[in-house]
N, C-alpha and C. Protein backbone atom coordinates (compact mmCIF):
# COMPACT_ATOMS: atom_id res chain seq x y z
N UNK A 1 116.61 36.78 150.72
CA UNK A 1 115.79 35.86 149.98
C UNK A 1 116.56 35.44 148.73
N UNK A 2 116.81 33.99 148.68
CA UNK A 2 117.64 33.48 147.51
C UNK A 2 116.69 34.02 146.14
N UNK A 3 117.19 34.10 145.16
CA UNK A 3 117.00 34.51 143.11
C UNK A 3 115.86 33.26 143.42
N UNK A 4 114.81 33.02 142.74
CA UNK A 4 113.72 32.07 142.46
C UNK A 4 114.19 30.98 141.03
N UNK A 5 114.35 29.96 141.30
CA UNK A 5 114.70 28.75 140.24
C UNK A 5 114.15 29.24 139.04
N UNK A 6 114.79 28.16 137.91
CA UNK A 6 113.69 28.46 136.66
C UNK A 6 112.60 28.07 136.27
N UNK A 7 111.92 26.90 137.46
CA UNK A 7 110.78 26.73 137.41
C UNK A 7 109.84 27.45 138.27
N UNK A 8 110.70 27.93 139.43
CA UNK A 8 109.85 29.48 139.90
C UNK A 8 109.28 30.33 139.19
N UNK A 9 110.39 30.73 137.98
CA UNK A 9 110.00 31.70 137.32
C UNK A 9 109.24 31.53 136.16
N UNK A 10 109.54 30.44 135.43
CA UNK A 10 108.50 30.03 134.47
C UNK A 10 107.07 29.87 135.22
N UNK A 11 106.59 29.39 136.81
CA UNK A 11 105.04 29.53 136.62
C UNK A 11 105.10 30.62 137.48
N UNK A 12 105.49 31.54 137.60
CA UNK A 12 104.75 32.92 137.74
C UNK A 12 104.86 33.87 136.68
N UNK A 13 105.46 33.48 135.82
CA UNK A 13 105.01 34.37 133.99
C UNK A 13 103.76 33.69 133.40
N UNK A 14 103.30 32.36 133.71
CA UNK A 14 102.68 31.92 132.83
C UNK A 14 101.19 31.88 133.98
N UNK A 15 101.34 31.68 135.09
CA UNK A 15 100.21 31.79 135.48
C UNK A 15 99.29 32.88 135.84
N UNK A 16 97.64 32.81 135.12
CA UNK A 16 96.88 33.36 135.62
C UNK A 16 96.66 34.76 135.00
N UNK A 17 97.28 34.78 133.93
CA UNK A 17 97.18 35.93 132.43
C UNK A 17 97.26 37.19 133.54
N UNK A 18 98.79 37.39 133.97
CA UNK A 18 99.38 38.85 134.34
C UNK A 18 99.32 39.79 133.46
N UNK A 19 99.12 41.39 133.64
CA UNK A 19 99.23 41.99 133.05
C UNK A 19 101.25 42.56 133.25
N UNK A 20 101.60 43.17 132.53
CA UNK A 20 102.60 43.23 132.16
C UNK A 20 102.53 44.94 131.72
N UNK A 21 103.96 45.71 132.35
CA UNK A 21 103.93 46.96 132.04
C UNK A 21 105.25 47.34 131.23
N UNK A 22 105.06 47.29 129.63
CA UNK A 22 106.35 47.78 128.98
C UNK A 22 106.35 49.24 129.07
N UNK A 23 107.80 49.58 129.24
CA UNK A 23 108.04 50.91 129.13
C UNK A 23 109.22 51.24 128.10
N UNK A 24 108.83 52.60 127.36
CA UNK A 24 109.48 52.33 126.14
C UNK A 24 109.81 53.87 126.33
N UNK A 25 110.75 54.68 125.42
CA UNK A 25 110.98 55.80 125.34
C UNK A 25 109.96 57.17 124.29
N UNK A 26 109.84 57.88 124.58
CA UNK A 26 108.90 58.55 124.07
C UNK A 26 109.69 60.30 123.69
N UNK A 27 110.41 60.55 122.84
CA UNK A 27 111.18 62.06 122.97
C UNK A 27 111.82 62.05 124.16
N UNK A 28 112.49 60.77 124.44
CA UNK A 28 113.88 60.28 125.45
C UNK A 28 113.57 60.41 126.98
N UNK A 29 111.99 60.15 127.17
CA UNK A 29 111.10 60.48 128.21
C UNK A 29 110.47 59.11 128.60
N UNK A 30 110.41 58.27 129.87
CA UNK A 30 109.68 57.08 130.20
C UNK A 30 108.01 57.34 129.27
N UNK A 31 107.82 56.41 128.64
CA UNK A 31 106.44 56.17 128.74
C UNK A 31 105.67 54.81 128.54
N UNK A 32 104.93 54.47 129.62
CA UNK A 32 104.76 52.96 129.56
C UNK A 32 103.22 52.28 130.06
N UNK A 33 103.20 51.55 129.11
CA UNK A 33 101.79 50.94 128.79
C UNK A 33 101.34 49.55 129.13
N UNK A 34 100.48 49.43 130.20
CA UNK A 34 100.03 47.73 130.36
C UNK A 34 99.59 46.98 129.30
N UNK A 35 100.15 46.03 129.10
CA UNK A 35 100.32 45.05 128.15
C UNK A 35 99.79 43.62 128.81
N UNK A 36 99.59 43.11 127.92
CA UNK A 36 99.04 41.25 128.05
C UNK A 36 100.55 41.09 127.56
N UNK A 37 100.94 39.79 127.80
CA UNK A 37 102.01 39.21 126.85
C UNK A 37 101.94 37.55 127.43
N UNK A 38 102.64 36.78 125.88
CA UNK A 38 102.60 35.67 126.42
C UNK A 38 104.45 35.14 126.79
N UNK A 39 104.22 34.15 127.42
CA UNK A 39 105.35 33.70 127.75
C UNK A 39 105.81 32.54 127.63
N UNK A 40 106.76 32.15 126.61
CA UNK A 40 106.78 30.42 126.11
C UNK A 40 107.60 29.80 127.06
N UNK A 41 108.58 30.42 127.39
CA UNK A 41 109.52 29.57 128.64
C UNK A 41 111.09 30.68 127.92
N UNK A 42 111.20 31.41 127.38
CA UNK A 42 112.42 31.83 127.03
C UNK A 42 111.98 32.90 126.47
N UNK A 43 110.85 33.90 125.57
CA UNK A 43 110.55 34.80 125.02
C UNK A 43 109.61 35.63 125.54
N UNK A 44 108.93 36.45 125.71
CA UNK A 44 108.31 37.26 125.51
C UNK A 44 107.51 37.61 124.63
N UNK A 45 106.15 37.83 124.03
CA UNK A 45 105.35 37.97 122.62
C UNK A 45 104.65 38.75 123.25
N UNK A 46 104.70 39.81 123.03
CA UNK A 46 103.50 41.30 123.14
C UNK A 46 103.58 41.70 121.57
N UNK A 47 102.08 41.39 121.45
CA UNK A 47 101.60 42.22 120.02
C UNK A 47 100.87 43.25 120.09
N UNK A 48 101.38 44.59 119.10
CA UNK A 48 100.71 45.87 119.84
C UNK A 48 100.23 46.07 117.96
N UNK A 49 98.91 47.41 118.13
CA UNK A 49 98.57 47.45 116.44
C UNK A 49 99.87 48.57 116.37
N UNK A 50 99.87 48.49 114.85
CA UNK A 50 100.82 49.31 114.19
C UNK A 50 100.90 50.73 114.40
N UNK A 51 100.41 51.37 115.16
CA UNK A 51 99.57 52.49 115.22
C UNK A 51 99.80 53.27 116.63
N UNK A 52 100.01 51.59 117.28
CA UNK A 52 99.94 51.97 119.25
C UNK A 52 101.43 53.23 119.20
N UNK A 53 100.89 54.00 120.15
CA UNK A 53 102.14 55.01 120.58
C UNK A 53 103.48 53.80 120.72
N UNK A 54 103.33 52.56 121.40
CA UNK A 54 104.45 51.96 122.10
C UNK A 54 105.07 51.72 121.02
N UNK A 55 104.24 51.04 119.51
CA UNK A 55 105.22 50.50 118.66
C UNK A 55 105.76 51.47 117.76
N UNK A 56 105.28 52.86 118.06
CA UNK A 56 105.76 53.66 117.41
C UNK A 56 107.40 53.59 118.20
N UNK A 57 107.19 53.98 119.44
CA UNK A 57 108.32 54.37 120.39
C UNK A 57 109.21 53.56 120.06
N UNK A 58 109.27 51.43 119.66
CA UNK A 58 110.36 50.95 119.59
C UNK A 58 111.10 50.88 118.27
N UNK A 59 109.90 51.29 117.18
CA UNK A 59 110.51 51.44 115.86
C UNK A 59 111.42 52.49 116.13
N UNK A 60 111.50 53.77 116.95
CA UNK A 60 112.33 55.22 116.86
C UNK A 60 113.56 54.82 117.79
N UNK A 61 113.11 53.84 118.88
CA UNK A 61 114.22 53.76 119.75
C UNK A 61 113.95 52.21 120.55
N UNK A 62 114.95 51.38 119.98
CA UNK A 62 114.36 50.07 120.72
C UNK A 62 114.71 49.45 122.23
N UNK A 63 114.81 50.63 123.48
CA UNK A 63 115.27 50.42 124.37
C UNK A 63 114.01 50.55 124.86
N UNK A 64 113.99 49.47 125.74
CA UNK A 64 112.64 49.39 126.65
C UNK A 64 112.67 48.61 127.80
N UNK A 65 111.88 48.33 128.71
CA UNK A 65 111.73 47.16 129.82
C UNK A 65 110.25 47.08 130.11
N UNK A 66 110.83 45.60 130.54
CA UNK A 66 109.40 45.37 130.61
C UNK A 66 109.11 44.55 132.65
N UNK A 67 108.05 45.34 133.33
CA UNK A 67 108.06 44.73 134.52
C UNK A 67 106.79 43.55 134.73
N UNK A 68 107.14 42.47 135.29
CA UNK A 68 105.90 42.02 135.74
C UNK A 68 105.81 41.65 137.22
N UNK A 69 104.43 41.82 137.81
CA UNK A 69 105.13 41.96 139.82
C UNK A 69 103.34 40.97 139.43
N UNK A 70 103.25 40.78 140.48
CA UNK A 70 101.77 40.47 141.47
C UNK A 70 101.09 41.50 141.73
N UNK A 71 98.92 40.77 141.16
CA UNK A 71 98.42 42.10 141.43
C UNK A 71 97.51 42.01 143.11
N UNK A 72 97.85 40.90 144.01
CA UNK A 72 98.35 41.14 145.39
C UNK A 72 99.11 41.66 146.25
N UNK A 73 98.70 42.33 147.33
CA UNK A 73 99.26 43.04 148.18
C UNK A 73 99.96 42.24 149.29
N UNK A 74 101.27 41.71 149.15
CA UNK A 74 102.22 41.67 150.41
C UNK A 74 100.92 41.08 151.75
């Protein structure tokens, strides 16, 4: 299966308010949290409160990923 264009990929970030799973490090351990985020065509914007475990995790260590799939089954 050919890589999906960039207009492939721009409307399946933007359509239909996906949830989104960042995973961030936690005492050098996966730990990762569903997130909303928006998507302008080049960025990423997840706003978490000051407080959330996650934004603790990227202030200590800013390595993370972030997945987004379909919440349909194949």
């Amino acid at each position: 299966m050919p890589p999906p264009t960039n207009d492939e990929t721009n409307a399946f970030l933007t359509e239909g308010g996906r949830i989104g799973k960042l995973g961030t490090l936690r005492d050098g351990w996966p730990y990762v949290n569903p997130i909303w985020y928006e998507w302008d065509g080049s960025t990423f914007w997840i706003i978490g409160k000051p407080l959330a475990q996650f934004v603790k995790n990227l202030k200590a260590d800013e390595r993370a990923f972030l997945v987004v799939d379909k919440d349909d089954f194949p």
